[in-house]
Protein backbone atom coordinates (compact mmCIF):
# COMPACT_ATOMS: atom_id res chain seq x y z
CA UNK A 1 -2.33 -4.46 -38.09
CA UNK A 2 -3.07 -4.23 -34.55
CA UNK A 3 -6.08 -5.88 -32.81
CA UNK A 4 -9.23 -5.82 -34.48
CA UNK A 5 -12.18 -6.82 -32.89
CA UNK A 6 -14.29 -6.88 -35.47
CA UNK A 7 -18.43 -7.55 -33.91
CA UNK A 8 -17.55 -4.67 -31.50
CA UNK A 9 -15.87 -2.70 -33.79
CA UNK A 10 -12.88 -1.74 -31.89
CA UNK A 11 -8.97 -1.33 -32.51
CA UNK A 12 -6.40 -1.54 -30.48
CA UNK A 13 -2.88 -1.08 -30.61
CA UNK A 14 -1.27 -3.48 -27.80
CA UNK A 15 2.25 -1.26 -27.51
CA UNK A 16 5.15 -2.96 -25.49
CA UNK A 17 5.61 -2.49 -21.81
CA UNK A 18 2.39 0.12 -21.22
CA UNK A 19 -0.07 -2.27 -19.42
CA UNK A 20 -0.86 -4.12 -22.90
CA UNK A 21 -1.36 -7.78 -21.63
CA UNK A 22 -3.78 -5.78 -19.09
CA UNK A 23 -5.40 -4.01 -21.55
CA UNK A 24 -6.02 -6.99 -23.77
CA UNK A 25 -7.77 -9.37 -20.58
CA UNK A 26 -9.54 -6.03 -19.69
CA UNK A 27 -11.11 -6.06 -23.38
CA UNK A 28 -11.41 -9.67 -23.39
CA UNK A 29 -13.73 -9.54 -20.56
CA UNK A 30 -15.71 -6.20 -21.31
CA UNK A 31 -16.02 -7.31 -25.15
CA UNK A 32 -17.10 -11.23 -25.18
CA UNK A 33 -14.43 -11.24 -28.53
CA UNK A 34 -11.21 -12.92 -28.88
CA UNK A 35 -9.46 -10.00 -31.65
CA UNK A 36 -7.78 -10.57 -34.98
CA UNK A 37 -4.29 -9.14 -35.78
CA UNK A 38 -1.10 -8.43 -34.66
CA UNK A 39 -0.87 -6.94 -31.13
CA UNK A 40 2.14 -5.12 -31.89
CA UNK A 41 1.93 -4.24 -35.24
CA UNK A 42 1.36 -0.90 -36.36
CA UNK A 43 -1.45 -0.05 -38.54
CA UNK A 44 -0.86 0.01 -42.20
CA UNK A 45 -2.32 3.05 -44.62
CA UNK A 46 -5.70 0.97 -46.06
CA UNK A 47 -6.24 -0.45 -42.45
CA UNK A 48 -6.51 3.00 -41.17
CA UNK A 49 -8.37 4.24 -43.90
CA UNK A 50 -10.77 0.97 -43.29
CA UNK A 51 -10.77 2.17 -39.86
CA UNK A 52 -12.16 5.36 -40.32
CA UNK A 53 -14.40 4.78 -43.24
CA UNK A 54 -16.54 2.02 -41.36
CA UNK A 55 -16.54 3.64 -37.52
CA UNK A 56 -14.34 1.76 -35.53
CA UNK A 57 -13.43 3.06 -31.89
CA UNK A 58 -9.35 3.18 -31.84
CA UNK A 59 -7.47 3.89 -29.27
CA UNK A 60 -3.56 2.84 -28.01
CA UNK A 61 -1.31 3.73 -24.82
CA UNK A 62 1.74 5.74 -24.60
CA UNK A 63 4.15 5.98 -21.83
CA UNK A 64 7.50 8.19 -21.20
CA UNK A 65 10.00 6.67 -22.85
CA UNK A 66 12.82 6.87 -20.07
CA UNK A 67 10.39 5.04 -17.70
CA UNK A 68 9.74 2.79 -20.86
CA UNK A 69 13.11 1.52 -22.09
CA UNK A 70 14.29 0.86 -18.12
CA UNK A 71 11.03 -1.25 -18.24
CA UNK A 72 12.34 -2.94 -21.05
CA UNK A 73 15.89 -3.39 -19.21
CA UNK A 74 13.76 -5.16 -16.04
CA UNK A 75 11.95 -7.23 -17.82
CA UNK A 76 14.90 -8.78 -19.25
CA UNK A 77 16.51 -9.52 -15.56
CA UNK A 78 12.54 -10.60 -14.41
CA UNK A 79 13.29 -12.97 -16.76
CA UNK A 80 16.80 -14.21 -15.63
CA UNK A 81 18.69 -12.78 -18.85
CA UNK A 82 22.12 -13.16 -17.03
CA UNK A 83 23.79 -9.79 -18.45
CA UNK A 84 20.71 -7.99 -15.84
CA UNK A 85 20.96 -10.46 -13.25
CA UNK A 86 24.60 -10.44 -12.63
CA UNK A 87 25.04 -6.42 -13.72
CA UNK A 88 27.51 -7.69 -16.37
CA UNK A 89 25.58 -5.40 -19.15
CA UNK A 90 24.63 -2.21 -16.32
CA UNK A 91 21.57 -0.17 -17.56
CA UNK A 92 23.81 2.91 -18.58
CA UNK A 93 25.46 0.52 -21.27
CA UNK A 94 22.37 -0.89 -22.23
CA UNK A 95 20.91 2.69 -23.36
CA UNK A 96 24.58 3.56 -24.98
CA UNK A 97 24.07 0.33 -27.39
CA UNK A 98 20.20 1.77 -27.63
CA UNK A 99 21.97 5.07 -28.62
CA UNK A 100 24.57 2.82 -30.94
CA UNK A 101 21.40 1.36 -32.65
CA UNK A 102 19.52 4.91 -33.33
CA UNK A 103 22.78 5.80 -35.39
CA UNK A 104 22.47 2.61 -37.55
CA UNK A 105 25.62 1.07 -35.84
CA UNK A 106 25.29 -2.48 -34.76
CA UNK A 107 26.94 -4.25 -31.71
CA UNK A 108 27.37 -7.55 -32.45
CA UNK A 109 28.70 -8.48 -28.56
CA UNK A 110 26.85 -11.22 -26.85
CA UNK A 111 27.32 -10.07 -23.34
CA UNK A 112 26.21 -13.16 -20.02
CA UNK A 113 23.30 -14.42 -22.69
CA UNK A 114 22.31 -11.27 -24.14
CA UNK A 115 22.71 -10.80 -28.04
CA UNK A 116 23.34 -6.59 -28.30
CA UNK A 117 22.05 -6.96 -31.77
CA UNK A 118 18.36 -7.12 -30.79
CA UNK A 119 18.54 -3.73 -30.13
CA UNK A 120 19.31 -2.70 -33.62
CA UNK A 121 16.29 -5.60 -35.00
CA UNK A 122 14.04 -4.01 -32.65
CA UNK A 123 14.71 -0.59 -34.13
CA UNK A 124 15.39 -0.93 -37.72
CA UNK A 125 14.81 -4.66 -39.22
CA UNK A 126 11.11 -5.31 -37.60
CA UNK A 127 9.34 -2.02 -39.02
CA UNK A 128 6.03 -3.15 -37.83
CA UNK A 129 6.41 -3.78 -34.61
CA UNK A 130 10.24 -3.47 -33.20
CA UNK A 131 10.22 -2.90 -29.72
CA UNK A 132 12.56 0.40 -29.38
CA UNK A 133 10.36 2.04 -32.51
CA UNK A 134 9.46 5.52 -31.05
CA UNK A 135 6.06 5.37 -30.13
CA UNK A 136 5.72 8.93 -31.82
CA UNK A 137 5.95 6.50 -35.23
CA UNK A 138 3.76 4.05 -34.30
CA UNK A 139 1.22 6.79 -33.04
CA UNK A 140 0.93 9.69 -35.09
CA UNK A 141 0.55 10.31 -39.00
CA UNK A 142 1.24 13.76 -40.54
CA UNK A 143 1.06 15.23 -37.10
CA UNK A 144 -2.34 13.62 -36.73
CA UNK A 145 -3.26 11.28 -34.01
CA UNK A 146 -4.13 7.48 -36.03
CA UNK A 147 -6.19 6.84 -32.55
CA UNK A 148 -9.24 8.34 -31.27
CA UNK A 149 -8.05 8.19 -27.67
CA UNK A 150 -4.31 7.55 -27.07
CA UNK A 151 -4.20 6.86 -22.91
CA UNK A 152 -1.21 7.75 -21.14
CA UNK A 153 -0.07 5.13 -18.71
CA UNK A 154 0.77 7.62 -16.14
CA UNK A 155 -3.02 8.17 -16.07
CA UNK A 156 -4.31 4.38 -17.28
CA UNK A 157 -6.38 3.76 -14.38
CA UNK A 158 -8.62 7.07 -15.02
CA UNK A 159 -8.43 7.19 -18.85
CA UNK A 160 -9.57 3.90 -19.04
CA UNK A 161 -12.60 4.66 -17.31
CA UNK A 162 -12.80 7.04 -20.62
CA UNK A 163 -12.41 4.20 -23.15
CA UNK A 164 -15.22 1.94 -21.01
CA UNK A 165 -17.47 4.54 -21.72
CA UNK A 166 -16.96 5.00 -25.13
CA UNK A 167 -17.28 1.16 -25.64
CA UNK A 168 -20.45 1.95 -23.38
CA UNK A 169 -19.61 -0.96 -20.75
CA UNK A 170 -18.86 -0.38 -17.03
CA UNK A 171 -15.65 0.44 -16.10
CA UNK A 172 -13.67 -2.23 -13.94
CA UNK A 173 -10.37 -2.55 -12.66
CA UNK A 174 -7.44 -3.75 -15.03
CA UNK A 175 -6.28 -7.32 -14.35
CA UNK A 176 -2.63 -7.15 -13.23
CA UNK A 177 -0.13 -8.85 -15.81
CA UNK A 178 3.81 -8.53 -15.56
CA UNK A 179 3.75 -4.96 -13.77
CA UNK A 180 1.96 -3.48 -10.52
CA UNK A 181 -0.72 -0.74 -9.47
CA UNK A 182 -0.64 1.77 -6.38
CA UNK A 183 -2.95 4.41 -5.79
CA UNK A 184 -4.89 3.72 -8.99
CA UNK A 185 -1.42 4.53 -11.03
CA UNK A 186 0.62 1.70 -12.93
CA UNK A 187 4.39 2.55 -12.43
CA UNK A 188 7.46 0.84 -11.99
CA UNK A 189 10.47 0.21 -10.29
CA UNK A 190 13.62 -2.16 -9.87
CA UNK A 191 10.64 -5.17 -8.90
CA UNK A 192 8.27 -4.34 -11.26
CA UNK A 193 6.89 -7.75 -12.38
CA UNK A 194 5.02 -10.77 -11.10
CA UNK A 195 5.95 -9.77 -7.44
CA UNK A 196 6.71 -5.87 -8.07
CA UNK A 197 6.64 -3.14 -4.83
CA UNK A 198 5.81 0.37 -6.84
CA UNK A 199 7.93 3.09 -5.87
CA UNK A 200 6.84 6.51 -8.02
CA UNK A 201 9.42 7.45 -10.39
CA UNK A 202 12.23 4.82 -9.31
CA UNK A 203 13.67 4.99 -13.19
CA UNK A 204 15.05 8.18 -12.58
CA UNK A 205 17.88 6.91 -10.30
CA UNK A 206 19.03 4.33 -12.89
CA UNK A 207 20.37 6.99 -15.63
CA UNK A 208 23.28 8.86 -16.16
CA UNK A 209 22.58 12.40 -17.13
CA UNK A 210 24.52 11.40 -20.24
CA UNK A 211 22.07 8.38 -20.93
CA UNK A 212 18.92 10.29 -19.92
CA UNK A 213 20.19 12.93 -22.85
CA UNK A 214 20.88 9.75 -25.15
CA UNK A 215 17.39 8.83 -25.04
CA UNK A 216 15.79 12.45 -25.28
CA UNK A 217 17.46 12.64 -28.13
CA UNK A 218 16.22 9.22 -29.68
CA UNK A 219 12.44 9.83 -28.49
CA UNK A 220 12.27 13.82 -29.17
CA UNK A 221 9.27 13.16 -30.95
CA UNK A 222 7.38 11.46 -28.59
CA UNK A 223 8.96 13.59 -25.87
CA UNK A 224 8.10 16.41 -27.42
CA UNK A 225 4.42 15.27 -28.98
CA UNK A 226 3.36 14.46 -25.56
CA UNK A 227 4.90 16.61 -23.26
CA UNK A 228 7.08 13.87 -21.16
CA UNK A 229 10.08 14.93 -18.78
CA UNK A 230 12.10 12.82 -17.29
C-alpha cells in the first residue's frame, strides 16, 4: 500500500528505522498533502501496476541491515523495554532469536517485558509490513527495482536533494524525528534517539562475529543487491 499522495502524484514507501517519520514531515511540508495508505505496507501487484500506468514518482529508503536491526534493538531500550535497559536480553541474543525466527522457529520466552515472539510476527505473520522483512522483499520485484529512486540512508541528506528535484520543490533540511544528523549523514549509535550523540559506525562494536554472520546470512539479498558491508 504505502503512501500515496495522490494530487502530487507521489509514492512512498515509509520503511522502519531509515529516517521515515523524517521523510514523511519533509513531504508533508514540500507537498501541502496529508497521504493515503499504509506507511509500512508494501506495495501490492495492481498498486504497482497503477503506479506505473498513471506516472507516479516512487521512491523508498534502504539502509544496511546490521546498522538497521541494532537500530531496532535501541529503540526498544529508548523506549524503556526493560530486557534493553537492564541488559537482561544483550544484543547478541537478540539477533540469535532474529536468527531463530529466519528458520521458522519461535521463542515463546518473555524476557524483563519483552515478548521474543514479535520477532517471528515481524518476520513471518505480518507479510505486509513486518518489521525484520528483508528490505530486498519489500524493494525489488523480479530483480527489478518497484521504486524509481531507492535512497540509501548512508547518503539521505544528498539523495534527497535528488528526490526534491524530481518533485521540482527546493530542497530543505529533513526535520529530525527519533534519530540524529552529523555532517549532513543520519547514523546511529548507543543514544540514537530524542537526545542521540552520532558516532560513525558505532553498531559495529555491538556484534559478535558469529551474530554479524547470522544476519548476513538472513539479509544476503539486500546485502548483496546493494552492496552493504558491515
Amino acid at each position: 500500500m504505502a503512501l500515496w499522495y495522490e494530487k502530487n502524484k507521489v509514492v512512498f514507501l515509509s520503511p522502519q528505522r531509515a529516517a521515515s517519520t523524517s521523510i514523511e514531515k519533509w513531504l508533508e511540508n514540500n507537498l501541502n498533502e496529508l497521504p493515503q495508505g499504509h506507511r509500512h505496507h508494501i506495495l501490492q501487484e495492481n498498486e504497482i501496476k497503477f503506479m506505473k500506468d498513471n506516472d507516479f514518482f516512487s521512491f523508498s529508503v534502504v539502509r544496511n541491515p546490521w546498522a538497521r536491526v541494532y537500530s531496532h534493538y535501541n529503540l526498544e531500550k529508548l523506549h524503556g523495554t526493560l530486557a534493553m535497559v537492564n541488559n537482561t536480553l544483550p544484543f547478541n541474543e537478540y539477533v540469535d532469536i532474529l536468527y531463530k525466527a529466519y528458520q521458522k522457529i519461535s521463542d515463546s520466552r518473555t524476557i524483563d517485558g519483552f515478548v521474543c515472539y514479535s520477532i517471528y510476527r515481524h518476520m513471518w505473520e505480518e507479510p505486509l509490513k513486518g518489521h525484520f522483512i528483508p528490505q530486498y522483499d519489500k524493494l525489488i520485484k523480479d530483480g527489478e527495482p518497484v521504486f524509481d529512486y531507492i535512497v540509501k540512508f548512508e547518503n539521505l541528506e544528498n539523495e534527497m536533494s535528488i528526490i526534491a528535484d524530481q518533485l521540482g520543490v527546493i530542497h530543505s533540511e529533513l526535520p529530525l524525528y527519533r534519530g540524529g544528523r552529523k555532517n549532513g549523514k543520519y547514523e546511529m549509535n548507543e543514544g540514537e534517539g530524542r537526545d542521540g550523540i552520532l558516532k560513525s559506525n558505532s553498531y559495529r562494536e555491538h556484534y559478535s562475529d558469529e551474530s554479524r554472520d547470522k544476519l548476513a546470512e538472513i539479509y544476503h539479498k539486500t546485502i548483496e543487491y546493494f552492496n552493504y558491508k558491515f
